[in-house]
N, C-alpha and C. Protein backbone atom coordinates (compact mmCIF):
# COMPACT_ATOMS: atom_id res chain seq x y z
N UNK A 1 -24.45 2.38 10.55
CA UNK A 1 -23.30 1.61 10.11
C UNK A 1 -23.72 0.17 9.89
N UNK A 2 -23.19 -0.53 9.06
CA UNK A 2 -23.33 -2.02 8.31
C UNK A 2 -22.23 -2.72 8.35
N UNK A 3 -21.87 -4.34 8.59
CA UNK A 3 -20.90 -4.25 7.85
C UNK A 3 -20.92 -5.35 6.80
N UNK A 4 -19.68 -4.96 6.12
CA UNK A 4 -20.13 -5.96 4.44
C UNK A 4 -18.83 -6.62 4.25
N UNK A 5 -19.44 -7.55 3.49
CA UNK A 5 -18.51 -8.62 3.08
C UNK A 5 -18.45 -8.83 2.09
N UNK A 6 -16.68 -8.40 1.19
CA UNK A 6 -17.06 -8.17 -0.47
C UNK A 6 -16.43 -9.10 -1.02
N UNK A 7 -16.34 -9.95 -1.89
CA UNK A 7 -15.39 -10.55 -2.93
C UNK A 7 -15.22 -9.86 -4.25
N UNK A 8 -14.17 -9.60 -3.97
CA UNK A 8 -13.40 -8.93 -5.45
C UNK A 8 -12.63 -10.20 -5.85
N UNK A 9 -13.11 -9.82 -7.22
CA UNK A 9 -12.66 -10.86 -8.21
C UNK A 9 -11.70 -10.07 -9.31
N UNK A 10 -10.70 -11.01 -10.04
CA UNK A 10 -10.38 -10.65 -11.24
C UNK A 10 -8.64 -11.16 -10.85
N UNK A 11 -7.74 -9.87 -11.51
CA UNK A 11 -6.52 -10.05 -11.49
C UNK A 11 -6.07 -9.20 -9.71
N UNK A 12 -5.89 -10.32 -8.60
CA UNK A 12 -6.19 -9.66 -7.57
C UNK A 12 -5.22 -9.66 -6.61
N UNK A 13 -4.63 -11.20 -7.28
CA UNK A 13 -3.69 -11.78 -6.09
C UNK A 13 -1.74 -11.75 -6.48
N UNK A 14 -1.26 -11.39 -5.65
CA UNK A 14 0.22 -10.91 -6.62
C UNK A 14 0.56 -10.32 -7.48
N UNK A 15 -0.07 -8.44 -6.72
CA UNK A 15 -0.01 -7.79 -7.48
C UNK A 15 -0.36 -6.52 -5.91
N UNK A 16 0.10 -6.87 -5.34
CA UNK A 16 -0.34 -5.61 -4.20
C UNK A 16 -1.42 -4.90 -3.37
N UNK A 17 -2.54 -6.03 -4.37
CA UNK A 17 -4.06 -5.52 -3.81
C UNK A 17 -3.97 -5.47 -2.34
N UNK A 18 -3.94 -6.57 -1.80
CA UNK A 18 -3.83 -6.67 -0.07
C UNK A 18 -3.48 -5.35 0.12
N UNK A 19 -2.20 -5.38 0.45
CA UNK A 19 -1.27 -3.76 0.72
C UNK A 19 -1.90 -2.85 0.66
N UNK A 20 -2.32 -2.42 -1.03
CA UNK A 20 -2.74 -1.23 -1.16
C UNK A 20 -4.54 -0.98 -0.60
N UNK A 21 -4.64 -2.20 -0.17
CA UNK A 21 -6.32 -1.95 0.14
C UNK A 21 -6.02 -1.27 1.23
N UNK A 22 -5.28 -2.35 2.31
CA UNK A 22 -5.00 -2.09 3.52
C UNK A 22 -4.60 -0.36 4.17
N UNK A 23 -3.65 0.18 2.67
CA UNK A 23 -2.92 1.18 3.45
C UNK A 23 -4.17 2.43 3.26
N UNK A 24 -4.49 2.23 1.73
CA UNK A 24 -6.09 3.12 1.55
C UNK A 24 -6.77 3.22 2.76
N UNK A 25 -7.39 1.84 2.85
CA UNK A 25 -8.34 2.00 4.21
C UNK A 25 -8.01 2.36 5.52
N UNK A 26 -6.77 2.49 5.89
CA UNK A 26 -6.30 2.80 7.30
C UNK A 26 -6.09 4.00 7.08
N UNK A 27 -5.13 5.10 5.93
CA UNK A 27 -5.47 6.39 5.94
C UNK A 27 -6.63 7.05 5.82
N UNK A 28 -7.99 6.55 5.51
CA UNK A 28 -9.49 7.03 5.17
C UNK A 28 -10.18 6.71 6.56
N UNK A 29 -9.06 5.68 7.10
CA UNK A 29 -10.24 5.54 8.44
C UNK A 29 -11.28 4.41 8.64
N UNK A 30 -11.27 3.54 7.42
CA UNK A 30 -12.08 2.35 7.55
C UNK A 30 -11.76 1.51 8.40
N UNK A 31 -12.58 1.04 8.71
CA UNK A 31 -12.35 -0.57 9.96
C UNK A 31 -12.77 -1.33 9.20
N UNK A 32 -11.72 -3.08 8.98
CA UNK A 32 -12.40 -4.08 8.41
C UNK A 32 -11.07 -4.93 8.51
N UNK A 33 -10.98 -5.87 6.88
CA UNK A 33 -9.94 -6.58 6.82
C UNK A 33 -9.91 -7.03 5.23
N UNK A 34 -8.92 -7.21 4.95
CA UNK A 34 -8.46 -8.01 3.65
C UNK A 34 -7.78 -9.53 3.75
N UNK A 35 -7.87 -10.39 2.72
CA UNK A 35 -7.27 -11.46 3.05
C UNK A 35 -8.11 -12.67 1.46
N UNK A 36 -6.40 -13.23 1.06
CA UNK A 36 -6.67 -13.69 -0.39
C UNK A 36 -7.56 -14.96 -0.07
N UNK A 37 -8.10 -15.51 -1.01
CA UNK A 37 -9.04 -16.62 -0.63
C UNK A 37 -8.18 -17.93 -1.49
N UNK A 38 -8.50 -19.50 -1.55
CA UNK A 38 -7.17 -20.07 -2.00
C UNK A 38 -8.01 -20.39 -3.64
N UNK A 39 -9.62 -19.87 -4.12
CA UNK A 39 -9.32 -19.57 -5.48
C UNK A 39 -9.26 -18.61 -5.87
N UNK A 40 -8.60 -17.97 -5.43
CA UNK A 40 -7.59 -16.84 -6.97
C UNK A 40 -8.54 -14.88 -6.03
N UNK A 41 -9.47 -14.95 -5.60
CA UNK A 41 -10.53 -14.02 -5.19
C UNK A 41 -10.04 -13.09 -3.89
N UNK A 42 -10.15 -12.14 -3.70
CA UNK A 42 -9.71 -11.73 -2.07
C UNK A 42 -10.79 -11.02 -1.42
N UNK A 43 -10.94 -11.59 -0.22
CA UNK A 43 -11.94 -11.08 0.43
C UNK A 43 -11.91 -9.76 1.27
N UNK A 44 -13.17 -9.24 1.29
CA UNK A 44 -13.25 -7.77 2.49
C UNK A 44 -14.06 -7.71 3.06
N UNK A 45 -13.72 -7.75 4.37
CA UNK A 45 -14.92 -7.20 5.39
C UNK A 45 -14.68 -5.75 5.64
N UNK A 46 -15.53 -4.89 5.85
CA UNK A 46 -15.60 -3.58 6.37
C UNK A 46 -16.65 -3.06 6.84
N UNK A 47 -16.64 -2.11 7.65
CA UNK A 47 -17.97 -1.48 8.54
C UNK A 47 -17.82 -0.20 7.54
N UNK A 48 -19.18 -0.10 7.03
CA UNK A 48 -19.39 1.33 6.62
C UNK A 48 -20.67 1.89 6.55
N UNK A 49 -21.06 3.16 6.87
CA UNK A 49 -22.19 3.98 6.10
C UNK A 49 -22.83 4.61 4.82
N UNK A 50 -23.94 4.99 4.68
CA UNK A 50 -23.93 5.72 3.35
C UNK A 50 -23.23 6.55 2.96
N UNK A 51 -22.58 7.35 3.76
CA UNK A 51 -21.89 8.03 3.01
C UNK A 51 -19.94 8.22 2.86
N UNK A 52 -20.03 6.50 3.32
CA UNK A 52 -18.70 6.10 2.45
C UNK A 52 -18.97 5.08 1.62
N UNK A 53 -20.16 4.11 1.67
CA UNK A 53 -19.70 2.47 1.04
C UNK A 53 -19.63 3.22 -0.36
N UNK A 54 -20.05 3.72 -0.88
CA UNK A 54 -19.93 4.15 -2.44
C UNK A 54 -17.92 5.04 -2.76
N UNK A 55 -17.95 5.45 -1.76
CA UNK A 55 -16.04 5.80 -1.73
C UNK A 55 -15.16 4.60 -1.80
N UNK A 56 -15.62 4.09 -0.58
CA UNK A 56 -14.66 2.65 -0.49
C UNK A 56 -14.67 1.35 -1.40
N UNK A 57 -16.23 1.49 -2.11
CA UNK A 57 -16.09 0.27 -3.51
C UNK A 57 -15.37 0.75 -4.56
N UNK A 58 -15.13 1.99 -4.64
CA UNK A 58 -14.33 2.87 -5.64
C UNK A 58 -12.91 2.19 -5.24
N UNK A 59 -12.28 2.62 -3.94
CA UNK A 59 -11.00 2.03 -3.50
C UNK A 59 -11.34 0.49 -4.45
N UNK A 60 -11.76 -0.31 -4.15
CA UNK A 60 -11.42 -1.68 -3.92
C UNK A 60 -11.15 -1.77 -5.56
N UNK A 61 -12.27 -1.45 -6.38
CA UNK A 61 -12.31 -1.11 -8.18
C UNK A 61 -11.26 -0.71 -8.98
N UNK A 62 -10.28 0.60 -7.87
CA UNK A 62 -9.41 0.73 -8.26
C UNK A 62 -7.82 -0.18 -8.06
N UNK A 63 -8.28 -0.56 -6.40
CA UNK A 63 -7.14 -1.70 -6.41
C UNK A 63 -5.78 -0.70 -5.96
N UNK A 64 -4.48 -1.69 -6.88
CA UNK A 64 -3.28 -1.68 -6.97
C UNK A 64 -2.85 -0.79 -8.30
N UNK A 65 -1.94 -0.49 -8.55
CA UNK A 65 -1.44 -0.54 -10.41
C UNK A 65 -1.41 -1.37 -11.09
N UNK A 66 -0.79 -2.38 -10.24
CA UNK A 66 -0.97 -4.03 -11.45
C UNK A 66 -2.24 -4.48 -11.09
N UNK A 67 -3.07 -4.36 -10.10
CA UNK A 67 -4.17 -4.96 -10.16
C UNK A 67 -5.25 -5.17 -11.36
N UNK A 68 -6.02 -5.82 -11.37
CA UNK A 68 -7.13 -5.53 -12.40
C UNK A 68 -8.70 -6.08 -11.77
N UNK A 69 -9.77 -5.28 -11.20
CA UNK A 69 -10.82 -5.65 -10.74
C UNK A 69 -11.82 -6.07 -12.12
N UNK A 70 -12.35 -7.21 -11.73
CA UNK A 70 -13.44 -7.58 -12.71
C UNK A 70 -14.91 -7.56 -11.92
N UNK A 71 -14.92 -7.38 -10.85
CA UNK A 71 -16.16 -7.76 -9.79
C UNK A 71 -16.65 -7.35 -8.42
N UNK A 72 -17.06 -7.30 -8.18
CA UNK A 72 -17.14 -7.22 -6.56
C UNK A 72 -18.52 -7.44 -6.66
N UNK A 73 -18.37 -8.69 -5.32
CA UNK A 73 -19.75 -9.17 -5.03
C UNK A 73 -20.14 -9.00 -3.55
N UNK A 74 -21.00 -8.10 -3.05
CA UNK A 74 -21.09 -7.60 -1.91
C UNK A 74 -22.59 -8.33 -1.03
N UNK A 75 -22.36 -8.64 -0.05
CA UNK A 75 -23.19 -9.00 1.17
C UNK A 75 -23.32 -8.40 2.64
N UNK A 76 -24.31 -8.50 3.08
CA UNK A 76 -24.13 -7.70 4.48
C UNK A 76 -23.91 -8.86 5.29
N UNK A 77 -22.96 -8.57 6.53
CA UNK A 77 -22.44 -9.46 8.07
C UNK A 77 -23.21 -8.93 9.10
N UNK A 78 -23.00 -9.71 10.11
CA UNK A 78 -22.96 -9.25 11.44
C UNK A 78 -21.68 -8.69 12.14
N UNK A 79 -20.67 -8.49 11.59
CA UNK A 79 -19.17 -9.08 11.72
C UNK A 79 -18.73 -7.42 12.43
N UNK A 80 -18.08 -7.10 13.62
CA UNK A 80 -17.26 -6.17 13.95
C UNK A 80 -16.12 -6.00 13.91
N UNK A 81 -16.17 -5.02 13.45
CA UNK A 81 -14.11 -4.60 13.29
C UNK A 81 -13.67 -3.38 13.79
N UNK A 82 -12.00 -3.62 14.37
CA UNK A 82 -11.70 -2.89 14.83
C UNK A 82 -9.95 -2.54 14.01
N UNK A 83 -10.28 -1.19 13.36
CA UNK A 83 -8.93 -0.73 12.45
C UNK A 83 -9.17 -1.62 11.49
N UNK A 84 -8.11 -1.58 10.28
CA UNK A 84 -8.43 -2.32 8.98
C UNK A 84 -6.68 -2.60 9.12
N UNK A 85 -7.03 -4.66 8.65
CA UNK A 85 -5.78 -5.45 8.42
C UNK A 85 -5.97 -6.30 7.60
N UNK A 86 -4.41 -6.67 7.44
CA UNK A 86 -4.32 -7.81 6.40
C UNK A 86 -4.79 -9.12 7.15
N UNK A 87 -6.10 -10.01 6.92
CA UNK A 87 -5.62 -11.27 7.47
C UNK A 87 -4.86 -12.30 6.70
N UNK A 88 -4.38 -12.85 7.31
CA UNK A 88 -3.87 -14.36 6.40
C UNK A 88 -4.18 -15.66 6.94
């Protein structure tokens, strides 16, 4: 297990992304967090393995309905989490 720290970019913010990341990742079982950044970007931390991080960048790509992903720029943390939330 790893955990990563993603910035998704694009059409991200007021439009449900938070929410719908949040509720995705808590029914799949991810541990991490969401939370908008104040330019326009929302951030994710999450703990994952090989054989989800390629599921869960799918989640984030797909977003909301109104959402629109243009990006995701991914890094590895040291960072532990426990359950997946909204921060603010």
């Amino acid at each position: 297990m790893a955990s990563y720290r993603i910035i998704v970019s694009g059409k991200v913010q007021g439009v449900y992304y938070r929410k719908t990341i949040a509720q995705k990742a808590n029914k799949l079982g991810y541990k991490g967090f969401v939370r908008n950044l104040p330019d326009g970007t929302v951030e994710v931390g999450a703990l994952l393995n090989e054989s989800n991080y390629d599921r869960f960048l799918a989640v984030l790509k797909q977003g909301s309905s109104y959402s629109k992903v243009t990006n995701l720029q991914v890094t590895k943390t040291n960072e532990t989490f426990y359950g997946f939330k909204i921060r603010y």
